[in-house]
Protein backbone atom coordinates (compact mmCIF):
# COMPACT_ATOMS: atom_id res chain seq x y z
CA UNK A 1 16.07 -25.48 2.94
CA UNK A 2 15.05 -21.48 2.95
CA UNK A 3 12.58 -19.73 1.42
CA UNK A 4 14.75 -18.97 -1.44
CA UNK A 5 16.20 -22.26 -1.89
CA UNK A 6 12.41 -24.12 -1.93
CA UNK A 7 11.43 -21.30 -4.35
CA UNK A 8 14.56 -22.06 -6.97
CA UNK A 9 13.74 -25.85 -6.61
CA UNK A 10 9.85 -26.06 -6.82
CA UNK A 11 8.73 -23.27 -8.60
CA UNK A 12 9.33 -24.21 -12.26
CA UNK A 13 6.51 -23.46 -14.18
CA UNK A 14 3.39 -20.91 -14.91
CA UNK A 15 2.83 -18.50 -12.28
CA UNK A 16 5.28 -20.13 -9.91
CA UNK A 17 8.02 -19.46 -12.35
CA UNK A 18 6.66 -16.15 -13.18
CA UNK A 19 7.38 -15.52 -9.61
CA UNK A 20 10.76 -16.63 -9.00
CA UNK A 21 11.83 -14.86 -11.75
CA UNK A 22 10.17 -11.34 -10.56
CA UNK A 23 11.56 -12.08 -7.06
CA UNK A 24 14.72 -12.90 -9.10
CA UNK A 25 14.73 -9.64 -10.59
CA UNK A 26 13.70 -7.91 -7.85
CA UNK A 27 16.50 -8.95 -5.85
CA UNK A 28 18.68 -7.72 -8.55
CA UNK A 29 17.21 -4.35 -9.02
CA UNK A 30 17.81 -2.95 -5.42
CA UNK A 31 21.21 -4.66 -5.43
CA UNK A 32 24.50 -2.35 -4.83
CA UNK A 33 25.12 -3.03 -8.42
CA UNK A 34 22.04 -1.36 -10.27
CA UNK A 35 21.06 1.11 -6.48
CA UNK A 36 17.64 0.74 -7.95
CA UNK A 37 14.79 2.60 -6.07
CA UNK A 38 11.53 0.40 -5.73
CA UNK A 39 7.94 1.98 -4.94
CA UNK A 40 5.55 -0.58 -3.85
CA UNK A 41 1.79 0.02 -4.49
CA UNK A 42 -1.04 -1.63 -2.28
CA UNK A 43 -4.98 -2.50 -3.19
CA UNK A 44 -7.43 -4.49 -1.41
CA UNK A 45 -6.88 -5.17 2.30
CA UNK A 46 -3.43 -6.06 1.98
CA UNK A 47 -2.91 -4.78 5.82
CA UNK A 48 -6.23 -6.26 7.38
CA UNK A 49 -4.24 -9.56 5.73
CA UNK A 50 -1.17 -8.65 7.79
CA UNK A 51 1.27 -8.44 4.54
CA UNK A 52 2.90 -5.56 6.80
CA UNK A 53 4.61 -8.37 8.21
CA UNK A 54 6.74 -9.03 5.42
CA UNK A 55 6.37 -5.38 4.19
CA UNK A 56 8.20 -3.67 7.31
CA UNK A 57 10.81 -6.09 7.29
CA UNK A 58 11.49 -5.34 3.37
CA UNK A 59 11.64 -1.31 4.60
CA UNK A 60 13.78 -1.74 7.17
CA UNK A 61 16.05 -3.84 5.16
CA UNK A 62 16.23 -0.89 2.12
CA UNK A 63 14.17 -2.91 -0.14
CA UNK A 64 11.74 -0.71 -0.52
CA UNK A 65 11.69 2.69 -1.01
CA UNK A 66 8.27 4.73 -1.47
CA UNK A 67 4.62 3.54 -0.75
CA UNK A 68 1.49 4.02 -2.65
CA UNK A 69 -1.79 2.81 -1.41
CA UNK A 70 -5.25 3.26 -0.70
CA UNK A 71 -6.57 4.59 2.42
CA UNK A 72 -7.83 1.80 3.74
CA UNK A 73 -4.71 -0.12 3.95
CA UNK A 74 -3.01 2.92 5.77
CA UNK A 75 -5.69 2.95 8.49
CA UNK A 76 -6.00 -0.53 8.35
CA UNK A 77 -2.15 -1.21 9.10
CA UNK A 78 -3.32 0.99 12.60
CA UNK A 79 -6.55 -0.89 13.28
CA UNK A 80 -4.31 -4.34 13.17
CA UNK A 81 -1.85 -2.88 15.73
CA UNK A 82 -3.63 -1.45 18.07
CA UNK A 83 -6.68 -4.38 18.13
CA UNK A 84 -5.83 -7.13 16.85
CA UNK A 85 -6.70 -9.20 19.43
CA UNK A 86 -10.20 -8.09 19.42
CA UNK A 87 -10.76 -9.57 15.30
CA UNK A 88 -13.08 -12.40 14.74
CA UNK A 89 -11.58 -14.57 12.50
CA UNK A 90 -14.71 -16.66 10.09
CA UNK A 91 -12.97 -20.06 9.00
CA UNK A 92 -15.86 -21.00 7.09
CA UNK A 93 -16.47 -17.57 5.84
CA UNK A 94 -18.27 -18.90 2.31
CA UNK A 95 -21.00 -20.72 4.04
CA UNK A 96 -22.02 -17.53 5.63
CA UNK A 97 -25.65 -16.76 4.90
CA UNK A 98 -27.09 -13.58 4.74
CA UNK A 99 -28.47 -14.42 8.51
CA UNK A 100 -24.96 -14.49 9.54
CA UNK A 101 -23.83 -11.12 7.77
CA UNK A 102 -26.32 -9.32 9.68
CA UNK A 103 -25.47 -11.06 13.28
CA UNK A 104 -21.95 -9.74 12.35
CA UNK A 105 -23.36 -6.27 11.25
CA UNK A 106 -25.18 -6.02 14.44
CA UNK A 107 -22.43 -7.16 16.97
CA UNK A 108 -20.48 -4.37 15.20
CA UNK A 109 -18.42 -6.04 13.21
CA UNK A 110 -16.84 -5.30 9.58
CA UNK A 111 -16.02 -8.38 7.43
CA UNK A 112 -12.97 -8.47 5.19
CA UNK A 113 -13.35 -12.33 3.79
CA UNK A 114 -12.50 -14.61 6.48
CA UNK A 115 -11.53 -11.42 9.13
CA UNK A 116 -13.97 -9.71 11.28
CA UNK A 117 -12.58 -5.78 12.35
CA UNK A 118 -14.22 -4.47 14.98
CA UNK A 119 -16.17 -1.46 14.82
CA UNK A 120 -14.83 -0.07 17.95
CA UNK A 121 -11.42 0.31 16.70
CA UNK A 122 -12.06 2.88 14.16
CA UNK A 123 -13.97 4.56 16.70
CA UNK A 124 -11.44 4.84 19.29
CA UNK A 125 -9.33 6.07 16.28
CA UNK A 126 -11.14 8.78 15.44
CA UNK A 127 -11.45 10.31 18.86
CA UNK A 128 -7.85 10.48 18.37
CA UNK A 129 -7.56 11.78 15.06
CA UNK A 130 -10.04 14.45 15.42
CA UNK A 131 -7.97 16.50 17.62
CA UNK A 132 -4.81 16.10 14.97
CA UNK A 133 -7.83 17.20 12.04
CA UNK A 134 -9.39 20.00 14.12
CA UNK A 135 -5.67 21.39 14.82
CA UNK A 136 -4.62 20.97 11.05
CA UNK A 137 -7.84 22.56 10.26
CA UNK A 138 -7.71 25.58 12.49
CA UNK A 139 -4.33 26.53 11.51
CA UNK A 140 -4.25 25.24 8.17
CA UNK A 141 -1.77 23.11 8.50
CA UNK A 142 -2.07 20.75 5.53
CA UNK A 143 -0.33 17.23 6.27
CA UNK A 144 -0.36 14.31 3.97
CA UNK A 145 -3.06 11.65 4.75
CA UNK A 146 -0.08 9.56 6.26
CA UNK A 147 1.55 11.85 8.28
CA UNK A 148 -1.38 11.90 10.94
CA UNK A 149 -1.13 7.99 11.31
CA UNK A 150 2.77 8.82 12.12
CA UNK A 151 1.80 11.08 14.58
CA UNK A 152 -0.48 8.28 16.09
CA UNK A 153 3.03 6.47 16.45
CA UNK A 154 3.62 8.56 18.83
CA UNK A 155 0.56 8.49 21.11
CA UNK A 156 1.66 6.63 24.33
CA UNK A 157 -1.67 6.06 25.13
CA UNK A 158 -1.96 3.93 21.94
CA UNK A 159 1.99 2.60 21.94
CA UNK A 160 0.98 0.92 25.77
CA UNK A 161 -1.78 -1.23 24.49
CA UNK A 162 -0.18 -2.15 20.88
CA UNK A 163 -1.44 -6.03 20.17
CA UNK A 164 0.74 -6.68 17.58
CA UNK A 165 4.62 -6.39 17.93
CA UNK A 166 5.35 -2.68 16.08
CA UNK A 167 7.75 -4.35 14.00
CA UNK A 168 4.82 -6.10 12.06
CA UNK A 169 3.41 -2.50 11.30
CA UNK A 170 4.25 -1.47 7.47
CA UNK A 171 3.40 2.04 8.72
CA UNK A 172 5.47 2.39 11.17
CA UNK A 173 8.49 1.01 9.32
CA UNK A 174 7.95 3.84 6.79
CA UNK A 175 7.91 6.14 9.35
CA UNK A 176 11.46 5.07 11.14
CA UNK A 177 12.88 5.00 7.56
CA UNK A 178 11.32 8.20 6.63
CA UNK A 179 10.37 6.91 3.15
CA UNK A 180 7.48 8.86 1.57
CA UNK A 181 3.65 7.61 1.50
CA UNK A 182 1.24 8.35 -0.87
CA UNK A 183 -2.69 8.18 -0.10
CA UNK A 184 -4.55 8.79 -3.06
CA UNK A 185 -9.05 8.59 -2.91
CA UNK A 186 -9.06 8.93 0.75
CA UNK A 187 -12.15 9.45 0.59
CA UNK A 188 -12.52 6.05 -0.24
CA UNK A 189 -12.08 4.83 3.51
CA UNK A 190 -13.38 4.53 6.97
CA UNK A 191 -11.43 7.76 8.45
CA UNK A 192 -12.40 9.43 4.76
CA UNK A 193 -15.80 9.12 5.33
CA UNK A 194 -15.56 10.15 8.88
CA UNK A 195 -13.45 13.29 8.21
CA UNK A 196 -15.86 14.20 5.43
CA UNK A 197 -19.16 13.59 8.12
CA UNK A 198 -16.95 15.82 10.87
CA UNK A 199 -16.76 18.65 8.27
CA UNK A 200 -20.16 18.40 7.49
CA UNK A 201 -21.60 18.80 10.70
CA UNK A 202 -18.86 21.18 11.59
CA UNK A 203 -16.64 19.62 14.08
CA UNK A 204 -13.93 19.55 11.68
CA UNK A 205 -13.66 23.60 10.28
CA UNK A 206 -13.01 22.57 6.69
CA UNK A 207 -11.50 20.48 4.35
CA UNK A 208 -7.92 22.15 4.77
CA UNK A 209 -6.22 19.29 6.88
CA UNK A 210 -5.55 16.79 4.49
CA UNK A 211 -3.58 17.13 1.24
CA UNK A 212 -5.52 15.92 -1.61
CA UNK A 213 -4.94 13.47 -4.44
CA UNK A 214 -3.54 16.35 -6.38
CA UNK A 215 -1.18 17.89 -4.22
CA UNK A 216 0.03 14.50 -3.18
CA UNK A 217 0.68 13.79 -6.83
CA UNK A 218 3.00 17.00 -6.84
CA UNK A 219 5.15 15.39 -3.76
CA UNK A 220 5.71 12.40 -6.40
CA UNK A 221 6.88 14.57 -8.81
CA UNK A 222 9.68 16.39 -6.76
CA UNK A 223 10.49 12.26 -5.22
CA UNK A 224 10.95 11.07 -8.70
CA UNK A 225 12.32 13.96 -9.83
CA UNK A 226 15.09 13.99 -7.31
CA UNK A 227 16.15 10.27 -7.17
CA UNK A 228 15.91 9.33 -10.75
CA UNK A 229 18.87 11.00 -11.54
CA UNK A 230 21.18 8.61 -9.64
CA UNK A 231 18.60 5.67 -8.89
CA UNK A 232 16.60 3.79 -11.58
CA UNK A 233 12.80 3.05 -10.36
CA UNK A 234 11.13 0.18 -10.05
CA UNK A 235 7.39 -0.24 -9.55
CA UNK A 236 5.87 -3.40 -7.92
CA UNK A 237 1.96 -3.21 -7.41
CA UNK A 238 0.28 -5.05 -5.11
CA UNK A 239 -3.70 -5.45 -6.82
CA UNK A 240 -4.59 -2.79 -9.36
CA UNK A 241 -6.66 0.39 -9.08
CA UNK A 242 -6.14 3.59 -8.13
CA UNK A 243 -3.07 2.35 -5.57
CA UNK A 244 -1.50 1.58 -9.50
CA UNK A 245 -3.10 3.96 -11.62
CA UNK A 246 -2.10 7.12 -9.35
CA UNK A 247 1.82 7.09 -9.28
CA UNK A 248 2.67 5.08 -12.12
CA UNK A 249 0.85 8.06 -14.01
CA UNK A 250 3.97 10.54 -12.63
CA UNK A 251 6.09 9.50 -15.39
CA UNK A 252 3.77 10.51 -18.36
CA UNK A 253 2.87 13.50 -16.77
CA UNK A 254 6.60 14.71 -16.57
CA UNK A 255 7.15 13.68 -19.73
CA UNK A 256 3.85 15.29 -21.50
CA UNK A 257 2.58 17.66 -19.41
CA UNK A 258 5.77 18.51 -17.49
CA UNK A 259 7.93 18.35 -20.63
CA UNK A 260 11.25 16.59 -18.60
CA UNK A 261 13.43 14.89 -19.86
CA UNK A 262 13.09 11.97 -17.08
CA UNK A 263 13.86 8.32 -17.30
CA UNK A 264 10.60 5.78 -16.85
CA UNK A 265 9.84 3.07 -14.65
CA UNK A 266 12.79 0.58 -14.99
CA UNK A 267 11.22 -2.29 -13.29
CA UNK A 268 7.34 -3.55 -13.45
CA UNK A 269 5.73 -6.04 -11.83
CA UNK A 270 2.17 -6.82 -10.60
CA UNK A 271 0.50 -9.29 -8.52
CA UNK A 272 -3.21 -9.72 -9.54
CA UNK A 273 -6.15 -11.88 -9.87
CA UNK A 274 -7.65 -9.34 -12.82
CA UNK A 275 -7.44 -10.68 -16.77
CA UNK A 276 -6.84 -8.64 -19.84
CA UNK A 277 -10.34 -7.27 -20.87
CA UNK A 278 -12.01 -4.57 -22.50
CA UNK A 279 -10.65 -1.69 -20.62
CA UNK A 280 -9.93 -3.36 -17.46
CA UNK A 281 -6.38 -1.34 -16.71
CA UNK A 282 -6.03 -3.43 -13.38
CA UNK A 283 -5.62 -6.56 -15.68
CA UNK A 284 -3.86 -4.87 -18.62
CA UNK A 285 -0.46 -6.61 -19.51
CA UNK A 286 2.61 -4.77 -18.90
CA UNK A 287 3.39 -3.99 -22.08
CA UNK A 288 0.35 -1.84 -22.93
CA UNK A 289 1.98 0.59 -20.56
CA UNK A 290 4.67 1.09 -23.18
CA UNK A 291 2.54 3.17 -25.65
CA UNK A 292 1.86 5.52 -22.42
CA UNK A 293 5.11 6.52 -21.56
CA UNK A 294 4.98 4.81 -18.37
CA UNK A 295 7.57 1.75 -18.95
CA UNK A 296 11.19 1.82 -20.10
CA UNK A 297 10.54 -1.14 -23.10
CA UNK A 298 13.64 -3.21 -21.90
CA UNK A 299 12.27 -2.70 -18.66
CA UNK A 300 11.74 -6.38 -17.03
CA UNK A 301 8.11 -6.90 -17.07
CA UNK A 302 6.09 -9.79 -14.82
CA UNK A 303 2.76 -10.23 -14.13
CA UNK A 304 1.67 -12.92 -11.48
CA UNK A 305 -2.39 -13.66 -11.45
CA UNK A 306 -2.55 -15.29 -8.31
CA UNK A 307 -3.41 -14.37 -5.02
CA UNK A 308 -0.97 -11.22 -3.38
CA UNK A 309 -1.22 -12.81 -0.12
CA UNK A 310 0.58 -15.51 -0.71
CA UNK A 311 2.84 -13.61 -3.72
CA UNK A 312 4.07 -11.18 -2.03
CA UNK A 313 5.55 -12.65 1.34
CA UNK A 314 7.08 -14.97 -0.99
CA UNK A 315 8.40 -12.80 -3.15
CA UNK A 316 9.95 -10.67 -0.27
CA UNK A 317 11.72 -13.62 0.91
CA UNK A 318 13.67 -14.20 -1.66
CA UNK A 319 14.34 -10.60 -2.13
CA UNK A 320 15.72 -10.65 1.65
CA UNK A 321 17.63 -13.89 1.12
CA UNK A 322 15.46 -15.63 3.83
């Protein structure tokens, strides 16, 4: 049997069957029947994990169509592609003692649970992106955090000595579709913190090359804007924070601050390990998103609190009928 077929069979019950029946939906939602629009949102280290392959295939396949997430997974999704082969890979990565962390730290390596990046992949990354943020800087020519890993699609140095196939690369599938990306906090990533340190010591002229969380937020206006006329638009987040918090927030601020007459999210579902607490919005239940103005309430609503990395591939295979 396929995916699909072993999911329909086995998965009856708790968060199995909370699954099938957001995959279910899913599948539904960007059918030729209801033309729904999905934005997918990705936390953690969803790329260092490799979900891109599953992710570019659901892009190239129209099952996806806008991208929020943090800045880490963009880079990452180019660290994996162009080095892969150079990860260290810690099977026993809980009996690692403190000893071990800093013989990893020391041979320049970055741990990410049981995977090792290498230090001299963000390195060699950099080199490259500084001329792309000293060019943007000098002439002021703002691009979206995204946009410069597109243009390092293009470097032939970099596409000869790719150690992945490019079809596994969630970036670059969003680039041959030409589906938008959204980067909020990228400050809160390797290449942030490095194009903050080049500014400071002024090998970067200013802070003028990359769009901030702001004026990214004003791109996913004029998106939703523009296809939720004809499309209803689904939102499937990967994790929680502010991958989540930053475009699901677009609706509310049409709505209140924008005062549009718009149509809400018309799908919802998340994949999470977080529980409902006192203010913990990464494990809030869907429903609390009603009183915001975020969530249509006939919307279908799932919430899976398990682990993404074995969710989501899932999930996109029965969505691609594999």
């Amino acid at each position: 049997m396929n995916v699909s077929e072993f999911l329909e069979k086995n998965f009856r019950h708790f968060n199995a069957r909370e699954l099938l029946s957001a995959a279910k939906s899913y599948r539904s939602f960007v059918s030729s029947e209801q033309n729904g629009k999905m934005m997918v949102t990705l936390a953690g280290a969803m790329s260092t994990g490799e979900l891109g392959i599953s992710l570019a295939e659901m892009i190239r396949q129209n099952k996806v169509h806008a991208i929020t997430c943090t800045a880490a997974n963009l880079e990452e999704d180019i660290f994996n592609l162009v080095a892969h082969d150079e990860y260290r890979i810690i099977e026993d990565w809980r009996a690692l003692s403190v000893a071990d962390e800093v013989a990893l730290r020391d041979e320049g390596f970055n741990r990410v649970t049981d995977t090792c990046i290498p230090e001299t992949v963000m390195r060699h990354i950099e080199r490259k992106l500084l001329v792309l943020w000293q060019q943007a800087a000098d002439s002021k020519a703002m691009k979206m955090p995204a946009q410069f890993m597109f243009d390092l699609l293009d470097d032939e140095d970099l596409v000869q000595h790719y150690q992945v196939p490019r079809e596994h690369s969630w970036v670059a599938a969003a680039k041959d579709a030409g589906i938008p990306v959204f980067v909020p906090g990228f400050e809160d990533s390797t290449l942030g913190n490095i194009y903050a340190a080049r500014v400071y010591e002024g090998k970067v002229a200013n802070h003028q090359a990359i769009a901030s969380g702001t004026q990214q937020m004003e791109q996913l206006i004029r998106w939703y804007k523009a296809t939720s006329p004809q499309n209803p638009i689904g939102f499937f987040q990967v994790g929680g924070g502010i991958a989540g918090d930053f475009p699901i927030c677009v609706v509310p601020l049409m709505i209140q601050d924008l005062k549009l007459d718009i149509p809400l999210w018309a799908y919802f579902c998340q994949i999470s390990d977080a529980v409902t607490s006192y203010g913990g919005y990464s494990g809030a239940v869907p429903n609390e998103k009603i009183t915001w103005c975020k969530l249509e309430p006939e919307a279908p609503k799932f919430m899976i609190q398990s682990d993404a990395s074995i969710v989501a591939p899932l999930i996109f295979a029965y969505v691609m009928g594999i």
